[in-house]
N, C-alpha and C. Protein backbone atom coordinates (compact mmCIF):
# COMPACT_ATOMS: atom_id res chain seq x y z
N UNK A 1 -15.62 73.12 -130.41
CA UNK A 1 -15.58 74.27 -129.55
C UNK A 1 -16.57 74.07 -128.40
N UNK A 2 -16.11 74.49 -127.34
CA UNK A 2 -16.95 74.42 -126.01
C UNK A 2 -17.59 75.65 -125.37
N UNK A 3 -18.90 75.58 -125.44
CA UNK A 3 -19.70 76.74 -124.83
C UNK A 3 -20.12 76.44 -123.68
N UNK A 4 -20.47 77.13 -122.56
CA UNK A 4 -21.52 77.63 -121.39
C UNK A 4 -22.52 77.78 -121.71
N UNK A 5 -23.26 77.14 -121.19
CA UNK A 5 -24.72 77.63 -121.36
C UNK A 5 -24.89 79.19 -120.95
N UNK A 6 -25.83 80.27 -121.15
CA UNK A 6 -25.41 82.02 -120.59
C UNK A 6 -25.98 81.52 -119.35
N UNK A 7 -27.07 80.88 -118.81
CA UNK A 7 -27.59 80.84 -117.79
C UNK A 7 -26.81 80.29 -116.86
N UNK A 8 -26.17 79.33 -117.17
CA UNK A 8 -25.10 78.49 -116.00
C UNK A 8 -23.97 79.96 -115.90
N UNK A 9 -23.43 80.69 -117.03
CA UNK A 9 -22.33 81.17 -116.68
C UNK A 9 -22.98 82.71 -115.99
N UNK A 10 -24.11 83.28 -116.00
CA UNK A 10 -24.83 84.19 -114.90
C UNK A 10 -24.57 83.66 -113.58
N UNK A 11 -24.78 82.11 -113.25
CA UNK A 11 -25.44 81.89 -111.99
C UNK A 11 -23.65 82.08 -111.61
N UNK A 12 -22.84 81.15 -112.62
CA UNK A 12 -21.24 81.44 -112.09
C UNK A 12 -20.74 82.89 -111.30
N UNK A 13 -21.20 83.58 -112.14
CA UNK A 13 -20.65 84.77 -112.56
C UNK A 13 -21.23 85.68 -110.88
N UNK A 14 -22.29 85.38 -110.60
CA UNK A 14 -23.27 85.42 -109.37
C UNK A 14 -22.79 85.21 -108.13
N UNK A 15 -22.63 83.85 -108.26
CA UNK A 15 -22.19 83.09 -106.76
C UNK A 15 -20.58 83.63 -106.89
N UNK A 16 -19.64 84.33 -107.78
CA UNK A 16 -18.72 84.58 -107.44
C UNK A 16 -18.49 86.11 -107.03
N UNK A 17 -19.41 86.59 -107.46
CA UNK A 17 -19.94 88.12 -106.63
C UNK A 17 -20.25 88.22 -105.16
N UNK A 18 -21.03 87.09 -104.88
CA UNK A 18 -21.50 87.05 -103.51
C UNK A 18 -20.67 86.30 -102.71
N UNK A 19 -19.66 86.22 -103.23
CA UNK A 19 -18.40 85.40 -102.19
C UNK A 19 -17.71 86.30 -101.15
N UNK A 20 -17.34 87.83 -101.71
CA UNK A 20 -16.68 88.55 -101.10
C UNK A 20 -18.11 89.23 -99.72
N UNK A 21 -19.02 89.01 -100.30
CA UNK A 21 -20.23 89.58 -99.39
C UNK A 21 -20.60 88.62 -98.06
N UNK A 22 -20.56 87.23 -98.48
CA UNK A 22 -20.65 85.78 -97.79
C UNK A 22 -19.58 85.86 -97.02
N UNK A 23 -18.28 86.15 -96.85
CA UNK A 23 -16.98 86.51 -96.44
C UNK A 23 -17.35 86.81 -95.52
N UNK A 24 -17.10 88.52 -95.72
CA UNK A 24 -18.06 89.40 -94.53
C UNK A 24 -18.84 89.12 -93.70
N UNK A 25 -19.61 88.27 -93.98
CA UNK A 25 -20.81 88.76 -92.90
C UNK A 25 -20.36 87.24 -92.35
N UNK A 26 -19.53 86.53 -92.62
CA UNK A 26 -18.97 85.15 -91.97
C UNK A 26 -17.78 85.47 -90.99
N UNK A 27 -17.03 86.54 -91.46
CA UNK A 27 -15.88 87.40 -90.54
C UNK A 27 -16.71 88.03 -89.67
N UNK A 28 -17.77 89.12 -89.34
CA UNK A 28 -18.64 89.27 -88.54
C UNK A 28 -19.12 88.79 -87.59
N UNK A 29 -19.50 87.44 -88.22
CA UNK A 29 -20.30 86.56 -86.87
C UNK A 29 -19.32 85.71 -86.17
N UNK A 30 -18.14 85.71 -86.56
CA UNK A 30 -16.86 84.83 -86.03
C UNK A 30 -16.73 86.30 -85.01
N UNK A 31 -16.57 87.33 -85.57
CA UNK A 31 -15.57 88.14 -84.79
C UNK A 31 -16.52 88.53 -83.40
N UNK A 32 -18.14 88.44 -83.94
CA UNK A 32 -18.91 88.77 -82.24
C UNK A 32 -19.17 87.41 -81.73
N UNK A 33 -19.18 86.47 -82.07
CA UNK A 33 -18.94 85.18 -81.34
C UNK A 33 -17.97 85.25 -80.35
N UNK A 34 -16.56 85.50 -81.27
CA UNK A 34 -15.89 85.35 -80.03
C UNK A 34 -15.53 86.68 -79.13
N UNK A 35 -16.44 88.17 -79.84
CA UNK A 35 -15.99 88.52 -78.44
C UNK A 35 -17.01 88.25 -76.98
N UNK A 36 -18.60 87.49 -77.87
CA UNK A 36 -19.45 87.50 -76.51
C UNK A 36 -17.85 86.03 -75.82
N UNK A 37 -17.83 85.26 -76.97
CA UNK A 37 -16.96 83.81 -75.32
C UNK A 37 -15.89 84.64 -74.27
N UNK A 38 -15.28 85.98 -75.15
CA UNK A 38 -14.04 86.33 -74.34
C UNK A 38 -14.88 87.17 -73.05
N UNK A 39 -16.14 87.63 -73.52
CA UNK A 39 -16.98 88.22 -72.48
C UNK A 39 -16.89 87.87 -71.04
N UNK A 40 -17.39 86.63 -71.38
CA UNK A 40 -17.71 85.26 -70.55
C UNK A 40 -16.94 84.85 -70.27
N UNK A 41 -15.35 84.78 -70.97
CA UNK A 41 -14.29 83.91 -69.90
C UNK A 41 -13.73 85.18 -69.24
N UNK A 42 -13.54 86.36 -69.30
CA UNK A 42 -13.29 87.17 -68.30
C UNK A 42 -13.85 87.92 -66.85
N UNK A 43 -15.35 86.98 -67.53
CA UNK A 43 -15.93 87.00 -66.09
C UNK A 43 -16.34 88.65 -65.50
N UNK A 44 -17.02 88.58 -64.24
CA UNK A 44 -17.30 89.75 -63.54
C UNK A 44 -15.80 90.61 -62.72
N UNK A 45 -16.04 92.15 -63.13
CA UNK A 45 -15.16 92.73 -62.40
C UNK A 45 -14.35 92.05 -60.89
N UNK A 46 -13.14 92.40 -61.38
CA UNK A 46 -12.66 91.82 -60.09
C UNK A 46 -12.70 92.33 -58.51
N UNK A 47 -13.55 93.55 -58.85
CA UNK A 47 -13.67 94.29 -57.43
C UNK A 47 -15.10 93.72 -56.52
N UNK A 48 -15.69 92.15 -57.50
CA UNK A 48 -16.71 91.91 -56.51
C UNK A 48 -16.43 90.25 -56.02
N UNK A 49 -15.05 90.39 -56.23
CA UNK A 49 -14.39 88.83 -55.89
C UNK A 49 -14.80 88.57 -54.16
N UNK A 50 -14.53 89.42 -53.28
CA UNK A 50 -14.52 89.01 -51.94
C UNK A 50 -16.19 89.41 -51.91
N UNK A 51 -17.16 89.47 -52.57
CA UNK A 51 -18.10 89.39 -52.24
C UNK A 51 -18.97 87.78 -53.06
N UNK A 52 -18.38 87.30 -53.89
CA UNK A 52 -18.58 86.39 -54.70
C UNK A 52 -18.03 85.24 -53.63
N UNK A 53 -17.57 85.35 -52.91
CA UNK A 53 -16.34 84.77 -52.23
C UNK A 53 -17.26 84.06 -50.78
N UNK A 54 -18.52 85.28 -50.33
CA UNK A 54 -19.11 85.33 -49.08
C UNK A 54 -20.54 84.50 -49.31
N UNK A 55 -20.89 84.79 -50.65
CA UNK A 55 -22.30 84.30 -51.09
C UNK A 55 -22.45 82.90 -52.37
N UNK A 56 -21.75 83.28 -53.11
CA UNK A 56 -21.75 82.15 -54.33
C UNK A 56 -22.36 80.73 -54.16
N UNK A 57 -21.95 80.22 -52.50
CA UNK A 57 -22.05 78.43 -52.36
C UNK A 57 -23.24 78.41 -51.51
N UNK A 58 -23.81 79.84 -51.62
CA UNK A 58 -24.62 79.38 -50.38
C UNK A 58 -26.30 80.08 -51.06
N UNK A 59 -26.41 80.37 -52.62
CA UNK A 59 -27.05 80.79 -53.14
C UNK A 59 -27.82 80.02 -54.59
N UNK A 60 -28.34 79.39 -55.07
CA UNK A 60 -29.10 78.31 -55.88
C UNK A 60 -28.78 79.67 -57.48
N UNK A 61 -29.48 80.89 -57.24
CA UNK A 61 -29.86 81.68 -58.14
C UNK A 61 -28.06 82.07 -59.06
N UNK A 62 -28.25 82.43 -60.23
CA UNK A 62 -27.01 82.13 -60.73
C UNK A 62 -27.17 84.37 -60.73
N UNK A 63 -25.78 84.32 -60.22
CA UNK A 63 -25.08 85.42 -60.22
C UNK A 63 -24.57 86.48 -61.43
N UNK A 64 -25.64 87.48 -61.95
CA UNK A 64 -25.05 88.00 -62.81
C UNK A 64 -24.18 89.48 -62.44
N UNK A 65 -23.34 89.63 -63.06
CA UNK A 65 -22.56 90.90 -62.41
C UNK A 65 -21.90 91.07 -64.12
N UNK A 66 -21.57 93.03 -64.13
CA UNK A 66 -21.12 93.70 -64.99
C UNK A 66 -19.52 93.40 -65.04
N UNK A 67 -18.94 92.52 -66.32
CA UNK A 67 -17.51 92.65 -66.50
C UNK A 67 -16.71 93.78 -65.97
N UNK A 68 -17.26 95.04 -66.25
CA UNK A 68 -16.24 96.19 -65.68
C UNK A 68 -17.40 96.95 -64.68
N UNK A 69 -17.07 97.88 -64.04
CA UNK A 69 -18.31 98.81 -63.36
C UNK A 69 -18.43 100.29 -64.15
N UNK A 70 -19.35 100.98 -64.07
CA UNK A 70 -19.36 101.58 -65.26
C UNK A 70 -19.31 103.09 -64.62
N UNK A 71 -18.74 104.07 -65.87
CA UNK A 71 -17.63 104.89 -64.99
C UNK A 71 -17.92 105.91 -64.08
N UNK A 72 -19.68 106.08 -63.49
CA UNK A 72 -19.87 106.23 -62.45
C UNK A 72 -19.27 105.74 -61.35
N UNK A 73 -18.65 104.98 -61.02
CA UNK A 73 -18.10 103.99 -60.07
C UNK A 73 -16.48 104.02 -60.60
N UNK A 74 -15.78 104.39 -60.24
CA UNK A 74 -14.68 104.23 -60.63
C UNK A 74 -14.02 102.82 -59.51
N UNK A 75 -13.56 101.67 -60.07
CA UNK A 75 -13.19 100.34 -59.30
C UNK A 75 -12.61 100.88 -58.66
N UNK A 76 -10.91 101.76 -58.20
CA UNK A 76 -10.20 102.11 -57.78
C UNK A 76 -10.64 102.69 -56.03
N UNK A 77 -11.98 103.43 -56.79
CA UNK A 77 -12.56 104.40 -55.63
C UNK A 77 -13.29 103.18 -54.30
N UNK A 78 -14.12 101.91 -54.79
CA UNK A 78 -14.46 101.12 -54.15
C UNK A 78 -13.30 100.51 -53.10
N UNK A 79 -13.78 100.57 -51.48
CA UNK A 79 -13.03 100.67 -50.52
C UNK A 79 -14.23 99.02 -49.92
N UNK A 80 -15.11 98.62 -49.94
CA UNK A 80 -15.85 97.86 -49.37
C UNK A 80 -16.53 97.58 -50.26
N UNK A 81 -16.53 95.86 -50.38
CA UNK A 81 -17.41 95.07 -51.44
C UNK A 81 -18.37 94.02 -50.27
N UNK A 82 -19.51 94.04 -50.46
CA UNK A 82 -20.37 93.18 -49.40
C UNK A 82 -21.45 92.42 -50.03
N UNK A 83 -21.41 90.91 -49.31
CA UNK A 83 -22.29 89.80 -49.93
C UNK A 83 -23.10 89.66 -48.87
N UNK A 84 -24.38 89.61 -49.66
CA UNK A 84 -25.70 89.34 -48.74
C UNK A 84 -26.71 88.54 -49.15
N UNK A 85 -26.72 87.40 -48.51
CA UNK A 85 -27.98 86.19 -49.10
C UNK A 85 -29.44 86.65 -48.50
N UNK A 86 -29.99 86.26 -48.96
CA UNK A 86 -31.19 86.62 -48.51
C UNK A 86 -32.32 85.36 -49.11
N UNK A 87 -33.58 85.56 -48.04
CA UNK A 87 -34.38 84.74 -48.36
C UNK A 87 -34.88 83.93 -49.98
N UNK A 88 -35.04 84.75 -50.20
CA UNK A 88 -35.16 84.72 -51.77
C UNK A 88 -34.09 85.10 -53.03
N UNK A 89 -32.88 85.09 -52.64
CA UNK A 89 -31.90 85.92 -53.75
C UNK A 89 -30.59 86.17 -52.93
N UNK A 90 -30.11 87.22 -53.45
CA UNK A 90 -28.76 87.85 -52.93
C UNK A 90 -28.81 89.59 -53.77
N UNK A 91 -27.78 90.11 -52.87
CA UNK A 91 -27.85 91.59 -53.15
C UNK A 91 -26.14 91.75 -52.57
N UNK A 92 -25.69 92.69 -53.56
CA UNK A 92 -23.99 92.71 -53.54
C UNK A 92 -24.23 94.38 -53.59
N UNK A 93 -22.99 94.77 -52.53
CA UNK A 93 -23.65 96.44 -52.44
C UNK A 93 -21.82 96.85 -52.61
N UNK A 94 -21.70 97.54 -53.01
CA UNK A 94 -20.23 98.82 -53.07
C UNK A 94 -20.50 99.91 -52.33
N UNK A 95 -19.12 99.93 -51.91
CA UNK A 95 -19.07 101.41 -50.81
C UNK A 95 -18.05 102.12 -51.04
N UNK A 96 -17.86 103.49 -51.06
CA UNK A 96 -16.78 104.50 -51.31
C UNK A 96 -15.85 104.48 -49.81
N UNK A 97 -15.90 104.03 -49.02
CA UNK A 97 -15.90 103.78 -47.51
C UNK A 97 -15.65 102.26 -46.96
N UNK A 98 -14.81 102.09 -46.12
CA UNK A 98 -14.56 100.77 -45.58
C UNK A 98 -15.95 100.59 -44.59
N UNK A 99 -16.49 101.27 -44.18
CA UNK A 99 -17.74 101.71 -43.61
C UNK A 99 -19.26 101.73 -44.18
N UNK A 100 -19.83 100.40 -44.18
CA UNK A 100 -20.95 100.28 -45.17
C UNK A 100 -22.37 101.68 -44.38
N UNK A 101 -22.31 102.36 -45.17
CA UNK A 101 -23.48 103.95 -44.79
C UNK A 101 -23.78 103.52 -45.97
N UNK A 102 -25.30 104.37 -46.24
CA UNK A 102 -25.72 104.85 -47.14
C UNK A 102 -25.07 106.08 -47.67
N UNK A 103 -24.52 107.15 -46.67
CA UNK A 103 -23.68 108.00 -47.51
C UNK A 103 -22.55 107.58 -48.13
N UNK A 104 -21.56 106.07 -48.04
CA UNK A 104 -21.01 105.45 -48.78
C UNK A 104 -21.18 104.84 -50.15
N UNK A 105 -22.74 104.28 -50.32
CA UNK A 105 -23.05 103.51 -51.26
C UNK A 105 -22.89 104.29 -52.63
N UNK A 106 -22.21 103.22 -53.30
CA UNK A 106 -22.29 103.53 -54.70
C UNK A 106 -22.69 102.87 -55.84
N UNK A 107 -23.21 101.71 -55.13
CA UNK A 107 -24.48 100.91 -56.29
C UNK A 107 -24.17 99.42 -55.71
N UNK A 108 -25.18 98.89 -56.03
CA UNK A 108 -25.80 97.48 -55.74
C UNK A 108 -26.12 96.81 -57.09
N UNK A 109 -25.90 95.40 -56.94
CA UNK A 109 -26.43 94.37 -57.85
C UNK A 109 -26.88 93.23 -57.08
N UNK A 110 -28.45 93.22 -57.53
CA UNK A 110 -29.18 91.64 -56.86
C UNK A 110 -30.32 90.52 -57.63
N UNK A 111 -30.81 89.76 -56.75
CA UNK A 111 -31.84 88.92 -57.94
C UNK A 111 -32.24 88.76 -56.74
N UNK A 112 -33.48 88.04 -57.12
CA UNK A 112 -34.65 87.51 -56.47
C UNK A 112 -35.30 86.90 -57.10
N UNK A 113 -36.01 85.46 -56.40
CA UNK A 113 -37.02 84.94 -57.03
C UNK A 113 -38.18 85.18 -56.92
N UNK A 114 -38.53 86.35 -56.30
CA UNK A 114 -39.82 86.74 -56.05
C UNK A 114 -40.05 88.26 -57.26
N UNK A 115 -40.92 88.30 -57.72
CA UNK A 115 -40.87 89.23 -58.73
C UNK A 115 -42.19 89.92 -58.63
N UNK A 116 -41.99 91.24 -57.99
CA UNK A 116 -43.07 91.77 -57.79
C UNK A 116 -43.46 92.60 -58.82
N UNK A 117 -44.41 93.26 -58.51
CA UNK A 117 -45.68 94.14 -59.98
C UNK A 117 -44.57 95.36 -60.12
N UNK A 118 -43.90 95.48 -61.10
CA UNK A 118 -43.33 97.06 -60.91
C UNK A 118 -44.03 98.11 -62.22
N UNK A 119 -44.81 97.54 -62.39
CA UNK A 119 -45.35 98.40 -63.56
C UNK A 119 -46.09 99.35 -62.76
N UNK A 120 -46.75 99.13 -61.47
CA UNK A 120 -47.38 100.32 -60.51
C UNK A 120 -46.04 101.11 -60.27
N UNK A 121 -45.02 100.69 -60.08
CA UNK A 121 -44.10 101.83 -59.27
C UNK A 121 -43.91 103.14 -59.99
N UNK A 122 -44.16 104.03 -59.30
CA UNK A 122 -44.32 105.47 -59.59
C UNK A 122 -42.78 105.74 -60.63
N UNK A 123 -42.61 106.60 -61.17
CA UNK A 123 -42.11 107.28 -61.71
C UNK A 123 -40.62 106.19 -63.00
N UNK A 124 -41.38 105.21 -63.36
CA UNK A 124 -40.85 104.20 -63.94
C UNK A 124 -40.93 104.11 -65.24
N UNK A 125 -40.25 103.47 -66.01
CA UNK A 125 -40.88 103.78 -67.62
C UNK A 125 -39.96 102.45 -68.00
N UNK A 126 -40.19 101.40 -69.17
CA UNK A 126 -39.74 101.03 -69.80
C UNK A 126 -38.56 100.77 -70.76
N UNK A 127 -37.81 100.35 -71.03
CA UNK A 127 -35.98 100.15 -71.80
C UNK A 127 -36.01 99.20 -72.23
N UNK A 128 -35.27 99.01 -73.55
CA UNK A 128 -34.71 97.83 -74.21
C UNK A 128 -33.34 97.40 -74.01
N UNK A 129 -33.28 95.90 -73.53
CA UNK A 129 -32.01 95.56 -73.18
C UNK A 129 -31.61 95.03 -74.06
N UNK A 130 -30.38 94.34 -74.19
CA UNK A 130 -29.95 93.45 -75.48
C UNK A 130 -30.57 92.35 -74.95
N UNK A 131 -30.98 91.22 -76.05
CA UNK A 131 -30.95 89.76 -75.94
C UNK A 131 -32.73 89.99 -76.00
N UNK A 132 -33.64 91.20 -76.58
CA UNK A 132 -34.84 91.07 -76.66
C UNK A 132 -35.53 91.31 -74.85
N UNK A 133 -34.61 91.99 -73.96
CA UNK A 133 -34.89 91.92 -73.06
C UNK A 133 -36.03 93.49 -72.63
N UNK A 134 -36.81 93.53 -71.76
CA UNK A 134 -37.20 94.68 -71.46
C UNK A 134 -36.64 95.00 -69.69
N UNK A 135 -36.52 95.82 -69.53
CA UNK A 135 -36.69 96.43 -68.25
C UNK A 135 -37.32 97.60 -67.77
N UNK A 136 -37.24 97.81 -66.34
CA UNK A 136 -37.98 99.15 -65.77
C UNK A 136 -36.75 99.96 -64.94
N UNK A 137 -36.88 100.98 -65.84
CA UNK A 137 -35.82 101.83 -65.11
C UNK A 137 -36.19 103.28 -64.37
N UNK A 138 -35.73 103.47 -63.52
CA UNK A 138 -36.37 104.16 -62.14
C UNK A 138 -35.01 105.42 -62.57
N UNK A 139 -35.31 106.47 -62.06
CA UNK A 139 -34.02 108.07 -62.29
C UNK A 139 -34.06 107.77 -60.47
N UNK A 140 -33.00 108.68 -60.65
CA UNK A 140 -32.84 109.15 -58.99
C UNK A 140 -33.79 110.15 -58.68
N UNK A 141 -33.86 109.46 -57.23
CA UNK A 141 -35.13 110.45 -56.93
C UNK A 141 -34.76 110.71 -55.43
N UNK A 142 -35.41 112.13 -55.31
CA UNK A 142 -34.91 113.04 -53.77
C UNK A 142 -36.37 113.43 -53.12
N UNK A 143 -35.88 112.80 -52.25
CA UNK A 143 -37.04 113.73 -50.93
C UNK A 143 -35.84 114.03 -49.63
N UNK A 144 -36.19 113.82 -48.41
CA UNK A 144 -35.04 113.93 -47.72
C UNK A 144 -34.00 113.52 -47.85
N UNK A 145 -33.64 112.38 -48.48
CA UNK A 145 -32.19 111.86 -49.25
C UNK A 145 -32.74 111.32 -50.80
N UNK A 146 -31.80 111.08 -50.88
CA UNK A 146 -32.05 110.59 -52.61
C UNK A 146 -32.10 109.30 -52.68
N UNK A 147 -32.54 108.29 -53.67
CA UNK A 147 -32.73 107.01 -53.67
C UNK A 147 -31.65 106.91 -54.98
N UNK A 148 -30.47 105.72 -55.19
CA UNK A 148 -30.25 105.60 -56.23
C UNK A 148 -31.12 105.33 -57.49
N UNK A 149 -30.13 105.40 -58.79
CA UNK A 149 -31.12 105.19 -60.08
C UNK A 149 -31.37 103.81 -60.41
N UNK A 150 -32.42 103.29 -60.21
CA UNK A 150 -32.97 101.70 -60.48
C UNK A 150 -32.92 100.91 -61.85
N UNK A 151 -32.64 99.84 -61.91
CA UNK A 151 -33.33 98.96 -63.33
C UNK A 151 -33.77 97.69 -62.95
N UNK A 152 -35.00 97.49 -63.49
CA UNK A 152 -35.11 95.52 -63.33
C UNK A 152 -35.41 95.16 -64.42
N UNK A 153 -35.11 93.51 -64.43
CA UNK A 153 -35.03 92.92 -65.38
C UNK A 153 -35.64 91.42 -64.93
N UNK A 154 -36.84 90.68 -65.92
CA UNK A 154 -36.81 89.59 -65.33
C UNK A 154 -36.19 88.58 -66.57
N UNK A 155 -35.69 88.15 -66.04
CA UNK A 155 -34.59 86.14 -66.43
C UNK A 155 -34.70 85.32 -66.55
N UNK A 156 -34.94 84.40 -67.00
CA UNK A 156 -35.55 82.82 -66.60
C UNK A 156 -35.95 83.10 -65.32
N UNK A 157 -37.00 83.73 -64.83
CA UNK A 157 -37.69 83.17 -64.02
C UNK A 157 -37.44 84.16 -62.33
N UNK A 158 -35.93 85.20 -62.89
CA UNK A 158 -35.27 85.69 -61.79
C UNK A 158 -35.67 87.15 -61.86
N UNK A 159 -36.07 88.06 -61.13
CA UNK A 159 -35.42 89.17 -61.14
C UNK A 159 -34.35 90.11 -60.73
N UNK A 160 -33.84 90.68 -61.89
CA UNK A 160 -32.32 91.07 -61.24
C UNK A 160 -32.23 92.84 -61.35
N UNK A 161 -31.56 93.17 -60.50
CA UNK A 161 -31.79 94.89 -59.93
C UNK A 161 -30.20 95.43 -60.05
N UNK A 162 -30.18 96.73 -60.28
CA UNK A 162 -29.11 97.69 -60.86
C UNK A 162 -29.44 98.86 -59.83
N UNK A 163 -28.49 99.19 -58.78
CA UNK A 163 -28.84 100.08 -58.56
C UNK A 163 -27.37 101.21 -58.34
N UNK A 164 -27.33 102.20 -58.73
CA UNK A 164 -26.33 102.88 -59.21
C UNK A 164 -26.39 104.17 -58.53
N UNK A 165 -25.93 104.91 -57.59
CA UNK A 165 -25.96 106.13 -57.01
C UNK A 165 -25.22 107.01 -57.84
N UNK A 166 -25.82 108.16 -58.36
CA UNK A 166 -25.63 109.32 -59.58
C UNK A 166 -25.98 110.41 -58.95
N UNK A 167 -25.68 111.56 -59.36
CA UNK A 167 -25.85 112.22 -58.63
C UNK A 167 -27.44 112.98 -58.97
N UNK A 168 -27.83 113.67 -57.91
CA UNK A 168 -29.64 114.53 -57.99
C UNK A 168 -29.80 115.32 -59.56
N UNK A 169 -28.20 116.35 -59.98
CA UNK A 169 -28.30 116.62 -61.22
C UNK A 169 -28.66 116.29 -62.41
N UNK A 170 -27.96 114.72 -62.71
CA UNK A 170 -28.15 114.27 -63.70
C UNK A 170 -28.73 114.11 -64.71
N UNK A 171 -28.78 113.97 -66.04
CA UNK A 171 -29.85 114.27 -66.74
C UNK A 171 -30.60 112.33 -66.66
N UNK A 172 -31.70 112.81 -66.86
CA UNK A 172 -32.61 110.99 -66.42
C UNK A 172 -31.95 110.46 -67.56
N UNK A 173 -31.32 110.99 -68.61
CA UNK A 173 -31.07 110.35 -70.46
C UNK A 173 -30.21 109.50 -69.59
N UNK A 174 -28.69 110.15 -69.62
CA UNK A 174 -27.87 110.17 -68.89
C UNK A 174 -27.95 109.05 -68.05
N UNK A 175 -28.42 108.73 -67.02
CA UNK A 175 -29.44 107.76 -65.61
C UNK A 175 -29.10 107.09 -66.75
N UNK A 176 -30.01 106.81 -67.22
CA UNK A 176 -30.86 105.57 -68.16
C UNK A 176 -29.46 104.53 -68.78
N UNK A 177 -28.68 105.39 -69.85
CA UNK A 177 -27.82 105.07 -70.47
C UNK A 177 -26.79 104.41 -69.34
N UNK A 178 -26.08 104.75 -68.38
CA UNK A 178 -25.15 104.04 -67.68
C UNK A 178 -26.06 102.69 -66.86
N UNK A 179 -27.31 102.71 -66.69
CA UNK A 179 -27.89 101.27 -66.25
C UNK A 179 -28.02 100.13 -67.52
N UNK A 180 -28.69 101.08 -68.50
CA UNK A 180 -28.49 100.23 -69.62
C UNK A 180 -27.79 99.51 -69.94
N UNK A 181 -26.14 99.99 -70.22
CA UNK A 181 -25.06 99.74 -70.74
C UNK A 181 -24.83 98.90 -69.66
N UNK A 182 -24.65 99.04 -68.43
CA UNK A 182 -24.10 98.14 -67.47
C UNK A 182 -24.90 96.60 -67.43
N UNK A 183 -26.30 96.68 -67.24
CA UNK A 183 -26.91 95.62 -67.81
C UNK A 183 -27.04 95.13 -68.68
N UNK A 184 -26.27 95.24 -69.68
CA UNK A 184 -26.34 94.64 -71.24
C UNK A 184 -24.81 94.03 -70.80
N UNK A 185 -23.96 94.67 -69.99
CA UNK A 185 -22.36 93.73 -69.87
C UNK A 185 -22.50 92.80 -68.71
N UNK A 186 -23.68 92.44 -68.41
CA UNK A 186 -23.72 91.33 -67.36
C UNK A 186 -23.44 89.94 -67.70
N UNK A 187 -22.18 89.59 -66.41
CA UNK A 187 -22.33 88.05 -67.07
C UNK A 187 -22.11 87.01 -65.83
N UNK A 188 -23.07 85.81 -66.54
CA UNK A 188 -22.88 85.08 -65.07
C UNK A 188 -21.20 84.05 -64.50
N UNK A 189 -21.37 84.37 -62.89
CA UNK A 189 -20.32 84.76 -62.23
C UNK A 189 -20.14 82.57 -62.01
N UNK A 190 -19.22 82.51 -62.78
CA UNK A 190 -18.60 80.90 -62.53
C UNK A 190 -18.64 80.73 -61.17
N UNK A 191 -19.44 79.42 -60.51
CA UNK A 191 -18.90 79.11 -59.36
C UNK A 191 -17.38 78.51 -59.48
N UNK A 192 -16.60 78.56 -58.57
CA UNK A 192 -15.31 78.26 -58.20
C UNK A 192 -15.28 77.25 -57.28
């Protein structure tokens, strides 16, 4: 007659418990794997193509932009997409208007390699991004006009800016959460 040792047939008995658990959390990391690659092969909204179009070859700093725009911004409503290099970086601005105004603007995305002190800037406070990231996020703020609602973030080495026109009401929670979210769906923009 043939016995098991009890200890070998525990450890059996064990590792076949933790199979259905090992499963799981192996279906998990497959299933956010591939949705960060599908992230990434779908690339930045397509409403900042003719601005990707003006700046991309003529810029070193790698281009991050939000897959969709977030629903402050409705894509549909964007009438003018504009690319702007600049000394140090680039800055991509949206307009409700074929007519770039400030009473048009409805948010900006930029970087820079110059990264100034923003921990002095007045009325700023701290956020957690995904990927262990921190930023400084700014509410809208009014004196004779209003300034959109701010975020920065620094990158390997870059800093990159969110700026989102909301309206004076808003609650700052509110503010916070649509920069957040939009900066956590940033992804960098393939040269072509």
């Amino acid at each position: 007659m043939w016995f098991m040792p009890a200890h070998r047939e525990s450890v059996g008995l064990r590792n076949i418990k933790r199979a259905p658990a090992l499963a799981i959390v192996l279906l998990l990391f497959t299933h956010y794997q591939s949705e960060s690659a599908m992230e990434q092969a779908t690339g930045p909204a397509q409403v900042f193509r003719p601005a990707l179009e003006q700046i991309q070859s003529q810029t070193r700093i790698p281009i991050l932009l939000p897959t969709t725009l977030p629903s402050a911004i409705p894509e549909g409503s964007i009438k003018l997409t504009w690319g702007e290099v600049r000394e140090d970086g680039y800055f991509i601005s949206l307009y409700f208007s074929e007519e770039a105004s400030n009473a048009t603007f409805a948010g900006g995305f930029g970087a820079s390699t110059r990264i100034p002190g923003l921990q002095n800037l007045p009325n700023t406070h701290r956020v957690a991004l995904s990927g262990g990231r921190i930023g400084i996020f700014r509410p809208v703020s009014c004196g004779g006009s209003c300034a959109p609602a701010n975020l920065w973030w620094e990158q390997n080495g870059v800093m990159y800016q969110i700026q989102i026109r909301l309206g004076s009401g808003s609650a700052e929670k509110g503010q916070q959460k649509i920069l957040v979210e939009t900066a956590n769906s940033m992804v960098t923009a393939r040269r072509e």
